[in-house]
PDB file of N, CA and C in Angstrom:
ATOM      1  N   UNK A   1       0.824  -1.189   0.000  1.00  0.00           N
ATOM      2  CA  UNK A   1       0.000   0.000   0.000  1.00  0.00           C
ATOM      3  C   UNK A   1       0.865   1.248   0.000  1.00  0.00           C
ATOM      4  N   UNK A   2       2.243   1.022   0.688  1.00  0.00           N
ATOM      5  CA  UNK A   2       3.469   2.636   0.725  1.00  0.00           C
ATOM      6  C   UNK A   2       3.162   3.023  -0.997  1.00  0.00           C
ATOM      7  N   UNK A   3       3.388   1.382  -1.439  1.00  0.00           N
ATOM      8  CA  UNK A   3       4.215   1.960  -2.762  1.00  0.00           C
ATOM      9  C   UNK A   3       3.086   2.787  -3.562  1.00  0.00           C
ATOM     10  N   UNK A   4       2.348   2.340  -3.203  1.00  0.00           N
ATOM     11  CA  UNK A   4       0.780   2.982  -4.042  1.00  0.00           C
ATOM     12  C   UNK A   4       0.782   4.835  -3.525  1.00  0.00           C
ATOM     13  N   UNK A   5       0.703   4.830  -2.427  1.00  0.00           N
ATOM     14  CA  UNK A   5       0.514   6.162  -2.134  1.00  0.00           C
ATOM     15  C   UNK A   5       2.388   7.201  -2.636  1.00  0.00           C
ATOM     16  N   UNK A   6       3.173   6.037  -2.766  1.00  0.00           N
ATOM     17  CA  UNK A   6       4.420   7.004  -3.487  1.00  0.00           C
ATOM     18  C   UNK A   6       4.946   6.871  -5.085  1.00  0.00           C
ATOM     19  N   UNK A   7       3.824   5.909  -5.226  1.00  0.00           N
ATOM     20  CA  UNK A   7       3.401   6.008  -6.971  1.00  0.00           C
ATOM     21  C   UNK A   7       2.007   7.584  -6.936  1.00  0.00           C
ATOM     22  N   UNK A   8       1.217   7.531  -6.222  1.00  0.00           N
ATOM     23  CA  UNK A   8      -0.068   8.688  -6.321  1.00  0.00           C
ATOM     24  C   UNK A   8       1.003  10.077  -6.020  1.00  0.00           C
ATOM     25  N   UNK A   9       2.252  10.181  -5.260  1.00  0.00           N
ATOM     26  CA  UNK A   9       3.224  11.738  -4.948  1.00  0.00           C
ATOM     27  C   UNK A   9       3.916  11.540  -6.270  1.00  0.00           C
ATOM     28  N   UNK A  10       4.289  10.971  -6.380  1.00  0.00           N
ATOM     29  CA  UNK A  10       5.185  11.057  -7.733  1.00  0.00           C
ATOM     30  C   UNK A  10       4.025  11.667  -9.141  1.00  0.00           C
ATOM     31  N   UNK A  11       2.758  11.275  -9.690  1.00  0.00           N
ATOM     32  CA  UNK A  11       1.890  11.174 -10.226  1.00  0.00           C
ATOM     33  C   UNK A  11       1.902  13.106  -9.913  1.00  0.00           C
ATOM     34  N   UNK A  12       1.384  13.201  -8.784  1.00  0.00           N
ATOM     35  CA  UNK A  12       1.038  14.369  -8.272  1.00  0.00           C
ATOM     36  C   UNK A  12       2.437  15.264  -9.165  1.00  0.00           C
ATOM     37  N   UNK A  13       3.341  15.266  -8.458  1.00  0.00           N
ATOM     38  CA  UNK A  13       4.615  16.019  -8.844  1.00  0.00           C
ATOM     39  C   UNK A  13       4.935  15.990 -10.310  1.00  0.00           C
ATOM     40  N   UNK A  14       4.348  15.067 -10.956  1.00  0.00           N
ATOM     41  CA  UNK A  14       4.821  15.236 -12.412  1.00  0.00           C
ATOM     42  C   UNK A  14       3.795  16.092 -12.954  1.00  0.00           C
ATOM     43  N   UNK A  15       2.227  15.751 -12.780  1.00  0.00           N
ATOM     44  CA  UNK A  15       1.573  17.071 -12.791  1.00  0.00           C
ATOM     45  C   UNK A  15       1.791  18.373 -12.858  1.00  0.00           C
ATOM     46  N   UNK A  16       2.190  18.657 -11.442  1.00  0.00           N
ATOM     47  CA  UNK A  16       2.753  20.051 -11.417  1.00  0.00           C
ATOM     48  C   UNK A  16       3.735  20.615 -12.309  1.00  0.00           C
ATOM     49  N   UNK A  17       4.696  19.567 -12.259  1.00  0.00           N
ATOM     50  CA  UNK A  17       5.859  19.685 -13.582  1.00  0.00           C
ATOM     51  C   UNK A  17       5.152  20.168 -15.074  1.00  0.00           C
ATOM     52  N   UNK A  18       4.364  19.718 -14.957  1.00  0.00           N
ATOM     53  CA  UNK A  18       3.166  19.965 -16.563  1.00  0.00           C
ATOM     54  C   UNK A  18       2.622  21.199 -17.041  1.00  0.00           C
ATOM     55  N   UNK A  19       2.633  22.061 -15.575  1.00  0.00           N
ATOM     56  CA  UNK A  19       1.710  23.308 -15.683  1.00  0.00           C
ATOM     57  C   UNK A  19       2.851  23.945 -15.869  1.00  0.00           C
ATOM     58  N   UNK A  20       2.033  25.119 -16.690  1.00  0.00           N
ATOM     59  CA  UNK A  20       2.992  26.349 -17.401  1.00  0.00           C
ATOM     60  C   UNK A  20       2.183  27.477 -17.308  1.00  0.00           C
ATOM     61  N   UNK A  21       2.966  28.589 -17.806  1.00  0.00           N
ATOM     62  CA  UNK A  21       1.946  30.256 -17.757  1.00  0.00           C
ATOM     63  C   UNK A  21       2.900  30.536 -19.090  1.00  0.00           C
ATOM     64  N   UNK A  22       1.853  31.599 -19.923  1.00  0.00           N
ATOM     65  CA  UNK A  22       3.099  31.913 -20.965  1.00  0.00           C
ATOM     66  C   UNK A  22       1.847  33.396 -20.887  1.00  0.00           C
ATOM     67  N   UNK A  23       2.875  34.029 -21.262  1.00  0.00           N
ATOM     68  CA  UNK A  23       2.129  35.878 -21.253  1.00  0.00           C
ATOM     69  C   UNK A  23       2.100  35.722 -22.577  1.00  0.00           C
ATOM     70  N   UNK A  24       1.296  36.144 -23.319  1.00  0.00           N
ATOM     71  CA  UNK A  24       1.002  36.622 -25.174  1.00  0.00           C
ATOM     72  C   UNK A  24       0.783  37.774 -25.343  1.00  0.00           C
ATOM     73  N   UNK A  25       1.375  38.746 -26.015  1.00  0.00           N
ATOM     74  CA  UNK A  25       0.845  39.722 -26.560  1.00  0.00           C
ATOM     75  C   UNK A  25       0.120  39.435 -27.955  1.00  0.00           C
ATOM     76  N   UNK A  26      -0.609  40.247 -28.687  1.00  0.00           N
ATOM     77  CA  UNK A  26      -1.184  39.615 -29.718  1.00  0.00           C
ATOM     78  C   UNK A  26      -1.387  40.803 -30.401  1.00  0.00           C
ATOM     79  N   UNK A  27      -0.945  40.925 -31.357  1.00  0.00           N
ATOM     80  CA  UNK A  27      -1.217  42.560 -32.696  1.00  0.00           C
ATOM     81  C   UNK A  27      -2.218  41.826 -34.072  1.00  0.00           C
ATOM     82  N   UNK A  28      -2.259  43.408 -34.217  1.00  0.00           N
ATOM     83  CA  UNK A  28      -3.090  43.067 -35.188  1.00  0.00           C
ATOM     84  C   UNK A  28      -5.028  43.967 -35.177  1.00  0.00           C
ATOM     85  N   UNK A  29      -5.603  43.658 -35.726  1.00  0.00           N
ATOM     86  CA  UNK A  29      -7.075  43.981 -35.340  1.00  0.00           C
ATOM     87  C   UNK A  29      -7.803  42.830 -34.122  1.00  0.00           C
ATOM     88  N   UNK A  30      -7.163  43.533 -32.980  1.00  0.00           N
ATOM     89  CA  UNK A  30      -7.991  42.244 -31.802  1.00  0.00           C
ATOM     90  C   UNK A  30      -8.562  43.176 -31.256  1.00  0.00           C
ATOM     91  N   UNK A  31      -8.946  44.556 -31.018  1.00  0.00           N
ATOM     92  CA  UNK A  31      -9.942  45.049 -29.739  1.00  0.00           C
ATOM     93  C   UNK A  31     -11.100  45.631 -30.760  1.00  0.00           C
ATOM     94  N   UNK A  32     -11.931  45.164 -29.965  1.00  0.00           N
ATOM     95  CA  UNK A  32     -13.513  45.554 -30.761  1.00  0.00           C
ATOM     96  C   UNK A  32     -13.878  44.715 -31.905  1.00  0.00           C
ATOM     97  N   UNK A  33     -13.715  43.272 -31.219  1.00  0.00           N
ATOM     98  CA  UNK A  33     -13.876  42.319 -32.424  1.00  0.00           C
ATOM     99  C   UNK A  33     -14.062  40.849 -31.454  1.00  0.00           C
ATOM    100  N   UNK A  34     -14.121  41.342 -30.453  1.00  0.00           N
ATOM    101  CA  UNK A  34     -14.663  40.249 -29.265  1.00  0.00           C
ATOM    102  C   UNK A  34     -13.505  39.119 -29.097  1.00  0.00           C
ATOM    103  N   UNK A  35     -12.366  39.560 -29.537  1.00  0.00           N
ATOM    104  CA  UNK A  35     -10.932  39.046 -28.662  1.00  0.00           C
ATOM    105  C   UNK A  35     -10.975  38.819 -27.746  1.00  0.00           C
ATOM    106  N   UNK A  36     -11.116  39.256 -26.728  1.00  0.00           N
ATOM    107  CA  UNK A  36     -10.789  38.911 -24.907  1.00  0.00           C
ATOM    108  C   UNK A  36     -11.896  38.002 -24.594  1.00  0.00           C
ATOM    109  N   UNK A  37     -13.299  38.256 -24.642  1.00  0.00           N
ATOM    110  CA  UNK A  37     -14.177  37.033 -24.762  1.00  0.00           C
ATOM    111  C   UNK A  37     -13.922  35.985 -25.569  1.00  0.00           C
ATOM    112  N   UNK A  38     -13.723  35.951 -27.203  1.00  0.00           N
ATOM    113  CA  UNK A  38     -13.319  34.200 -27.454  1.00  0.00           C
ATOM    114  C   UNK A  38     -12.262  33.858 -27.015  1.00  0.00           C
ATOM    115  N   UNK A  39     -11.390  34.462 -26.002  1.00  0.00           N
ATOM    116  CA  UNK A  39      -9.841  33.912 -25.535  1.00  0.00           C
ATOM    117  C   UNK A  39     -10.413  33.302 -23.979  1.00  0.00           C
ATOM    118  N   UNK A  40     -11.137  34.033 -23.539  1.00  0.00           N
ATOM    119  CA  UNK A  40     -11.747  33.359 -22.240  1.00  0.00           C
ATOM    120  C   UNK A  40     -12.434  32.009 -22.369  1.00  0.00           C
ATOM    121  N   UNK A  41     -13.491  31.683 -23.501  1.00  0.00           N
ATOM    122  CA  UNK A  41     -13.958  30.949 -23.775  1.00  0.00           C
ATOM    123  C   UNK A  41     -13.697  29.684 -24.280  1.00  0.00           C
ATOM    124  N   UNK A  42     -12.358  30.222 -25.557  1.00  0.00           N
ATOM    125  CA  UNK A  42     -10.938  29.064 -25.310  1.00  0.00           C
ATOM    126  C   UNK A  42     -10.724  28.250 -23.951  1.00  0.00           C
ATOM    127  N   UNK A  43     -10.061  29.119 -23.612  1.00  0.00           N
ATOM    128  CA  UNK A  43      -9.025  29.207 -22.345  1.00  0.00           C
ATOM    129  C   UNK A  43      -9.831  28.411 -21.202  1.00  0.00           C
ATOM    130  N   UNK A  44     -11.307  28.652 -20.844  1.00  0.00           N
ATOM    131  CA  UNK A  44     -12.321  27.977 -20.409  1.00  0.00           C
ATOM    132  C   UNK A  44     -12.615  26.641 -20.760  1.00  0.00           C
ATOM    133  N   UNK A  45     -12.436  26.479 -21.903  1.00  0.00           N
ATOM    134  CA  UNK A  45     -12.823  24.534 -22.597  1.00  0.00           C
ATOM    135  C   UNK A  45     -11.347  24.217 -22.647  1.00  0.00           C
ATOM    136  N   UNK A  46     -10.294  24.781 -22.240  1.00  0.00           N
ATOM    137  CA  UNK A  46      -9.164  24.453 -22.129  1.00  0.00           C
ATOM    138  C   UNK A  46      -8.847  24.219 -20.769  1.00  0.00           C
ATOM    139  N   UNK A  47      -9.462  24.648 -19.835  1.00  0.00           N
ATOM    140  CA  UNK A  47      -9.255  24.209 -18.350  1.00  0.00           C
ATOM    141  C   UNK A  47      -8.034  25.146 -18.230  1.00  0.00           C
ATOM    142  N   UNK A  48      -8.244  26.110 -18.375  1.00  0.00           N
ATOM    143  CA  UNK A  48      -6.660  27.264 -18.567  1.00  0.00           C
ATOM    144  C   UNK A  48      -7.224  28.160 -17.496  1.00  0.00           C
ATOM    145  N   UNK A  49      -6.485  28.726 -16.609  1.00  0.00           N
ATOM    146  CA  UNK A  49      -6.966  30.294 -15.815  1.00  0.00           C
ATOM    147  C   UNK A  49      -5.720  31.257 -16.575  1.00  0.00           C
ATOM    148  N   UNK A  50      -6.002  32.630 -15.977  1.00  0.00           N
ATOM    149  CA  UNK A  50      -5.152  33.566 -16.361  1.00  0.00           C
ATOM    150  C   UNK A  50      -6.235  34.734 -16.905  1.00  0.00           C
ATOM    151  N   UNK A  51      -6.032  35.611 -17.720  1.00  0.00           N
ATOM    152  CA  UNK A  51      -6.804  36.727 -18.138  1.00  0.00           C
ATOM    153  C   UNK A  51      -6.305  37.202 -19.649  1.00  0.00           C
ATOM    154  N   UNK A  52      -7.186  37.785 -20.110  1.00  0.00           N
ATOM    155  CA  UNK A  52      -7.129  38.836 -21.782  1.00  0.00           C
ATOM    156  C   UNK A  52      -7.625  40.221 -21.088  1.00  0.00           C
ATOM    157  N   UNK A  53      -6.186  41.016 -21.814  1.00  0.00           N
ATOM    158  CA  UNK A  53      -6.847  42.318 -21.561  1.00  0.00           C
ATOM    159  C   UNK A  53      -5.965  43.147 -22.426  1.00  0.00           C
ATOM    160  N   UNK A  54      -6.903  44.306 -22.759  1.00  0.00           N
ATOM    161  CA  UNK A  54      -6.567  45.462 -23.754  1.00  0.00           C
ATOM    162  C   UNK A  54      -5.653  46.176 -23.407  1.00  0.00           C
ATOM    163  N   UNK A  55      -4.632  46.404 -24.133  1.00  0.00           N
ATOM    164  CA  UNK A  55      -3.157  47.201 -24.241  1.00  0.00           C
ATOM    165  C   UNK A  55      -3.815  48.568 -24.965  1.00  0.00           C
ATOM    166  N   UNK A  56      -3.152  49.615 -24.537  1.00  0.00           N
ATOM    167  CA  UNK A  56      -3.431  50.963 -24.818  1.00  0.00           C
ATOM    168  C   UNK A  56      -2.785  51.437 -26.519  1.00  0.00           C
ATOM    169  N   UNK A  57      -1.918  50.221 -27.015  1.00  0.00           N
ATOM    170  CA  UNK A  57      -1.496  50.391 -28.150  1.00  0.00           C
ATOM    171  C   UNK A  57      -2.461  49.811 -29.191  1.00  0.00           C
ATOM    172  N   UNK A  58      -3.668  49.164 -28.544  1.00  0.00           N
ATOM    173  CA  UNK A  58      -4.613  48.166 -29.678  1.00  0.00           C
ATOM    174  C   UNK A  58      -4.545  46.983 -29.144  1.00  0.00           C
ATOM    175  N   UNK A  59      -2.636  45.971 -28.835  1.00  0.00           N
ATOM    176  CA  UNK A  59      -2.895  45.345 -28.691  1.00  0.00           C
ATOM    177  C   UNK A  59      -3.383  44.350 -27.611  1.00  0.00           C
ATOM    178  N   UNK A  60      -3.499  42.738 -27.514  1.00  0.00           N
ATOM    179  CA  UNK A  60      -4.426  42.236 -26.348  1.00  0.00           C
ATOM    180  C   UNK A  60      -3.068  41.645 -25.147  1.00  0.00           C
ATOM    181  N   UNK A  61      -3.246  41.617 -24.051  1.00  0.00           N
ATOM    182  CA  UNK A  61      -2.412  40.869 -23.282  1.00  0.00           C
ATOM    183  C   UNK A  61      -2.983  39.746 -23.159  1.00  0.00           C
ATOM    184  N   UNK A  62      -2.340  38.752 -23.118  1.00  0.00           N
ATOM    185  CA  UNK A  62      -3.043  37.157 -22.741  1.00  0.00           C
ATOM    186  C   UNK A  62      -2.120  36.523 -21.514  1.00  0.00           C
ATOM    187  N   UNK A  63      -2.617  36.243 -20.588  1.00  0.00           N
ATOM    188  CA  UNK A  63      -1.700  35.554 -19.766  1.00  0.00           C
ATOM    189  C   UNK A  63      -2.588  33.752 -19.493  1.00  0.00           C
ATOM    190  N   UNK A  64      -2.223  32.790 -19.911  1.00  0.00           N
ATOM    191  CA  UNK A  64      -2.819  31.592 -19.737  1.00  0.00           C
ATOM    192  C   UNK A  64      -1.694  30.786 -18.997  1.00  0.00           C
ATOM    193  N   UNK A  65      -2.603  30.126 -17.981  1.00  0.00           N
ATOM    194  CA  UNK A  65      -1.657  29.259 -17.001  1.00  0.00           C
ATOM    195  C   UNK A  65      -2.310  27.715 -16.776  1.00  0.00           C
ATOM    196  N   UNK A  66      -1.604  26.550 -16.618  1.00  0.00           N
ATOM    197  CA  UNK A  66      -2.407  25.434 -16.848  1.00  0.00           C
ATOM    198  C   UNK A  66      -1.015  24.411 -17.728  1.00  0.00           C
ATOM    199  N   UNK A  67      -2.349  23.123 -18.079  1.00  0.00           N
ATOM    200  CA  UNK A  67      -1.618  21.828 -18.589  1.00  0.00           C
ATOM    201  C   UNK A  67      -0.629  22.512 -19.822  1.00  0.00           C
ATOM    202  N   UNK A  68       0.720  21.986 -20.149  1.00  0.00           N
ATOM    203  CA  UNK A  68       1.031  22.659 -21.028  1.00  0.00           C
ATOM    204  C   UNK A  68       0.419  22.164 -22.525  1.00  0.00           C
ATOM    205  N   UNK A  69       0.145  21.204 -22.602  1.00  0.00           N
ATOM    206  CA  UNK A  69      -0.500  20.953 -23.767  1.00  0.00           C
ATOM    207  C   UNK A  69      -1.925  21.851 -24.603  1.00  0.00           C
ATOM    208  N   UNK A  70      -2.806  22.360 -23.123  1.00  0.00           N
ATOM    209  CA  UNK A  70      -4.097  22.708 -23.347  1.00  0.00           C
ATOM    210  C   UNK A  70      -3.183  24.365 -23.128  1.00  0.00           C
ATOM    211  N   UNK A  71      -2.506  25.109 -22.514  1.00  0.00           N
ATOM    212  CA  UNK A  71      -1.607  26.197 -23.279  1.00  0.00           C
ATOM    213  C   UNK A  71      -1.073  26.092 -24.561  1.00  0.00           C
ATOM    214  N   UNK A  72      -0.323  25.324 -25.165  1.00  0.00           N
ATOM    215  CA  UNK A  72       0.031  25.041 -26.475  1.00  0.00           C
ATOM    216  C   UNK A  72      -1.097  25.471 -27.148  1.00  0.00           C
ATOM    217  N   UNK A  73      -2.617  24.579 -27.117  1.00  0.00           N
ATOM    218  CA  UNK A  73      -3.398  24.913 -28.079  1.00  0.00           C
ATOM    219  C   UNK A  73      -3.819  26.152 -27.938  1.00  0.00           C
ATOM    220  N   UNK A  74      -4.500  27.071 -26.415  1.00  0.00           N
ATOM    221  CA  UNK A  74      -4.670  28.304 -26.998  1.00  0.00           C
ATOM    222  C   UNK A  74      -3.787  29.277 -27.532  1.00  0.00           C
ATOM    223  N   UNK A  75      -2.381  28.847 -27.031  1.00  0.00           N
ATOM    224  CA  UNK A  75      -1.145  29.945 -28.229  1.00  0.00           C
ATOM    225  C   UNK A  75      -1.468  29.349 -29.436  1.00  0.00           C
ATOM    226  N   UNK A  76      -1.981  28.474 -30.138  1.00  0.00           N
ATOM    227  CA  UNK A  76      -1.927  28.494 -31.181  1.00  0.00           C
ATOM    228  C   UNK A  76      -3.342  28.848 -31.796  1.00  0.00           C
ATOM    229  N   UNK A  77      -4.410  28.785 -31.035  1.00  0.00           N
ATOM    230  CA  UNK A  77      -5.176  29.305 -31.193  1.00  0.00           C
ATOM    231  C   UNK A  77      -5.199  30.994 -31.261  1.00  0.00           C
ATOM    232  N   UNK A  78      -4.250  31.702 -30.570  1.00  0.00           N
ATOM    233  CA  UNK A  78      -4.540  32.958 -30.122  1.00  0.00           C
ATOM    234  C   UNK A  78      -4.013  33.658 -31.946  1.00  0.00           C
ATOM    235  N   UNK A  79      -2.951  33.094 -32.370  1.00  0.00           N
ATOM    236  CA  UNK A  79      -2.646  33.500 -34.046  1.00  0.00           C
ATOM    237  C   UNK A  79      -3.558  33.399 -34.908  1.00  0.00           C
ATOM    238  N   UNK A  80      -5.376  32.881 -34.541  1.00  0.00           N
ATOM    239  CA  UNK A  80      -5.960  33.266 -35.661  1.00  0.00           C
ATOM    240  C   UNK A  80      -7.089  33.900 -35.094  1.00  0.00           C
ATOM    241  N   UNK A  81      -7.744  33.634 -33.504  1.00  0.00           N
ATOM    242  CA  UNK A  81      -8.328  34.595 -33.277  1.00  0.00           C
ATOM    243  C   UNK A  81      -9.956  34.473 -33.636  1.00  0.00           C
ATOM    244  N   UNK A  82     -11.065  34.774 -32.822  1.00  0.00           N
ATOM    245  CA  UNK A  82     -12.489  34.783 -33.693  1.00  0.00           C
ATOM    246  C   UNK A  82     -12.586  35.452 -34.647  1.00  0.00           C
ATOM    247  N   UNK A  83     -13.704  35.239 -35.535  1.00  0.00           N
ATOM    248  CA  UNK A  83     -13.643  35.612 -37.221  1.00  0.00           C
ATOM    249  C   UNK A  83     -13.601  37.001 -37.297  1.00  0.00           C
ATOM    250  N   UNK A  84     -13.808  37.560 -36.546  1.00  0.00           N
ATOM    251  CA  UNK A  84     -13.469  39.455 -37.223  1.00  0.00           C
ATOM    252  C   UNK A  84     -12.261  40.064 -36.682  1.00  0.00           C
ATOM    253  N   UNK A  85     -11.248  38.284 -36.360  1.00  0.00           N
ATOM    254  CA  UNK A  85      -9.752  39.542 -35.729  1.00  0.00           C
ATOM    255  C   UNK A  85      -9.170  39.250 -37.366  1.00  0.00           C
ATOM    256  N   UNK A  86      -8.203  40.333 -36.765  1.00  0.00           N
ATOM    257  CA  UNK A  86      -6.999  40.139 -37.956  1.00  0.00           C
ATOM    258  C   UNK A  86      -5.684  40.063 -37.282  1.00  0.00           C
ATOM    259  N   UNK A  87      -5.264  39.090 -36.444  1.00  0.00           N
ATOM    260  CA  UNK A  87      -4.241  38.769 -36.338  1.00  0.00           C
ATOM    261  C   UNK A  87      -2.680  39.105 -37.131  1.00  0.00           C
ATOM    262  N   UNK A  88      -2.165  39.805 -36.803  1.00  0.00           N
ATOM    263  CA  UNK A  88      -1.006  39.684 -37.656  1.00  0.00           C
ATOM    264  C   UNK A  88       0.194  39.356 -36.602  1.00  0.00           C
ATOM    265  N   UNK A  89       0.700  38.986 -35.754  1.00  0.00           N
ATOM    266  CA  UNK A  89       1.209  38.398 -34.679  1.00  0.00           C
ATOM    267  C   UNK A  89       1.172  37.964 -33.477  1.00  0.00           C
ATOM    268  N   UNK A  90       1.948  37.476 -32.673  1.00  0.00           N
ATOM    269  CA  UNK A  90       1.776  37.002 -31.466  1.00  0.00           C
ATOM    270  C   UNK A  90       3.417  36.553 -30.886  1.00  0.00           C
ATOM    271  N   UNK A  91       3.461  37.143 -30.120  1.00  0.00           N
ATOM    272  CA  UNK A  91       4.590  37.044 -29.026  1.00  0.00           C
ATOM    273  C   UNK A  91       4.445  36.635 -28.058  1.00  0.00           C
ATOM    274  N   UNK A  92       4.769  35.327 -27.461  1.00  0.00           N
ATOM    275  CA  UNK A  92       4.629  34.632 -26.271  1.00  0.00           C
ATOM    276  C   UNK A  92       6.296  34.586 -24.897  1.00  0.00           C
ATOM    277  N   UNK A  93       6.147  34.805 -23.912  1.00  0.00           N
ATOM    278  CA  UNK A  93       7.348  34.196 -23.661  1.00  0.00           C
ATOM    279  C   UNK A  93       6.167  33.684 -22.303  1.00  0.00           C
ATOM    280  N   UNK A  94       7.335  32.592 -21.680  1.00  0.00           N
ATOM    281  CA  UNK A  94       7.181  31.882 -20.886  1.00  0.00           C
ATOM    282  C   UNK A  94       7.299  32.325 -19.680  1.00  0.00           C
ATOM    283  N   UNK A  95       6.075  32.396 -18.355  1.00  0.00           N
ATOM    284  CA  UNK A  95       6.656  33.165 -16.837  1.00  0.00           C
ATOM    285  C   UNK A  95       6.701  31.597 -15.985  1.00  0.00           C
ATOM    286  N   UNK A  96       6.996  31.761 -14.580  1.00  0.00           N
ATOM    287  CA  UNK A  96       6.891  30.877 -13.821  1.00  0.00           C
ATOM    288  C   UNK A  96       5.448  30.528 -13.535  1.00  0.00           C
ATOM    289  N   UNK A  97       4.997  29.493 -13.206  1.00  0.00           N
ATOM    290  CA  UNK A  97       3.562  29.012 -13.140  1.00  0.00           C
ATOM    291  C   UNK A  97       3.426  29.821 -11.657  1.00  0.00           C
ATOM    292  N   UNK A  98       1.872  30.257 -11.818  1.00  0.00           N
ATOM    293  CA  UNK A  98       1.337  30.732 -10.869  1.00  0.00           C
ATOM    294  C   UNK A  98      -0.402  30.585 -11.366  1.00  0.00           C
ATOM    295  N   UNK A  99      -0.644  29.794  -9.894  1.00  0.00           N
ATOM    296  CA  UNK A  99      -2.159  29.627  -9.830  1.00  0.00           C
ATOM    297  C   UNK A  99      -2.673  30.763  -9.819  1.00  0.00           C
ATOM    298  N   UNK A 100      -3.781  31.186 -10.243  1.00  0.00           N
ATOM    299  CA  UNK A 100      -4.695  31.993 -11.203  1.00  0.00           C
ATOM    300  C   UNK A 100      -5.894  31.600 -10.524  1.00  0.00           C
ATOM    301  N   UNK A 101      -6.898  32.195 -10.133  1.00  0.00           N
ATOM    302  CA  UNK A 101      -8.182  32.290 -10.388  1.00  0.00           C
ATOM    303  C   UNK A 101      -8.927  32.189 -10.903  1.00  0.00           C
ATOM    304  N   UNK A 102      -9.426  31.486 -12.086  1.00  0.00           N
ATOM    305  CA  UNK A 102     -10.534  31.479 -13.309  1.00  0.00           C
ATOM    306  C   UNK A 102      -9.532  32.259 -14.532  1.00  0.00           C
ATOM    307  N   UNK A 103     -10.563  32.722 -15.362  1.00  0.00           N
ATOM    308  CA  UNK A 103      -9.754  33.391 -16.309  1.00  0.00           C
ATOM    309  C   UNK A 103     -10.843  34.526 -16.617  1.00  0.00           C
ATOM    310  N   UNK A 104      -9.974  35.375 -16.442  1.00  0.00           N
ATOM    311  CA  UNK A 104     -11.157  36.904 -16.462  1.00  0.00           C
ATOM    312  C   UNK A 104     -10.621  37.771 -17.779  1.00  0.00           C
ATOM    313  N   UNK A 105     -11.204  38.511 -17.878  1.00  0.00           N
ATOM    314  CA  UNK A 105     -11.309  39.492 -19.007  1.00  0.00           C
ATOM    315  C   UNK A 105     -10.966  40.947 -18.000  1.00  0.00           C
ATOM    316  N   UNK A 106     -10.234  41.544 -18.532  1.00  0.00           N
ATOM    317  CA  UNK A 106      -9.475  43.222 -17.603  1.00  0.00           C
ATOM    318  C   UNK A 106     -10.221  44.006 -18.549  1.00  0.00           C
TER     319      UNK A 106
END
């Protein structure tokens, strides 16, 4: 029974190892085109927390934290964006994981 409960810590710890945060900026035509809502809504069926919010230059901040796989897909999701963005980039770098709250819209 030890080994079971130090097979379930190990299990646990590789988990954690899994989760990531990556900050996105995102250019292009994303504000006033319902960007920060379809990124929540992503980010939501992605089991992702973190937030979208409007940069004073146009563009969106994205911060998503979570499995890195279900991050992978919304960065790759975030380069095309719901149908009335116009994406023309996206810059991601990677922060230290930090639990998040849901995922809100600023």
């Amino acid at each position: 029974m030890h080994d079971n409960n130090l097979g379930d810590s190990t299990m646990d710890e590789r988990a954690v190892e899994h989760r990531v945060c990556y900050r996105c900026v995102v250019a292009g035509r994303v504000q006033g085109v319902f960007f920060r809502a379809s990124t929540r809504e992503q980010a939501m069926r992605l089991g992702l927390t973190g937030y979208a919010r409007n940069l004073n230059d146009g563009r969106v901040e994205v911060l998503a934290c979570g499995e890195a796989a279900s991050v992978a897909q919304l960065r790759d999701w975030l380069r095309i964006g719901p149908a009335r963005a116009e994406v023309s980039g996206v810059a991601c770098e990677p922060l230290d994981y930090q639990g998040q709250p849901g995922f809100v819209i600023d």
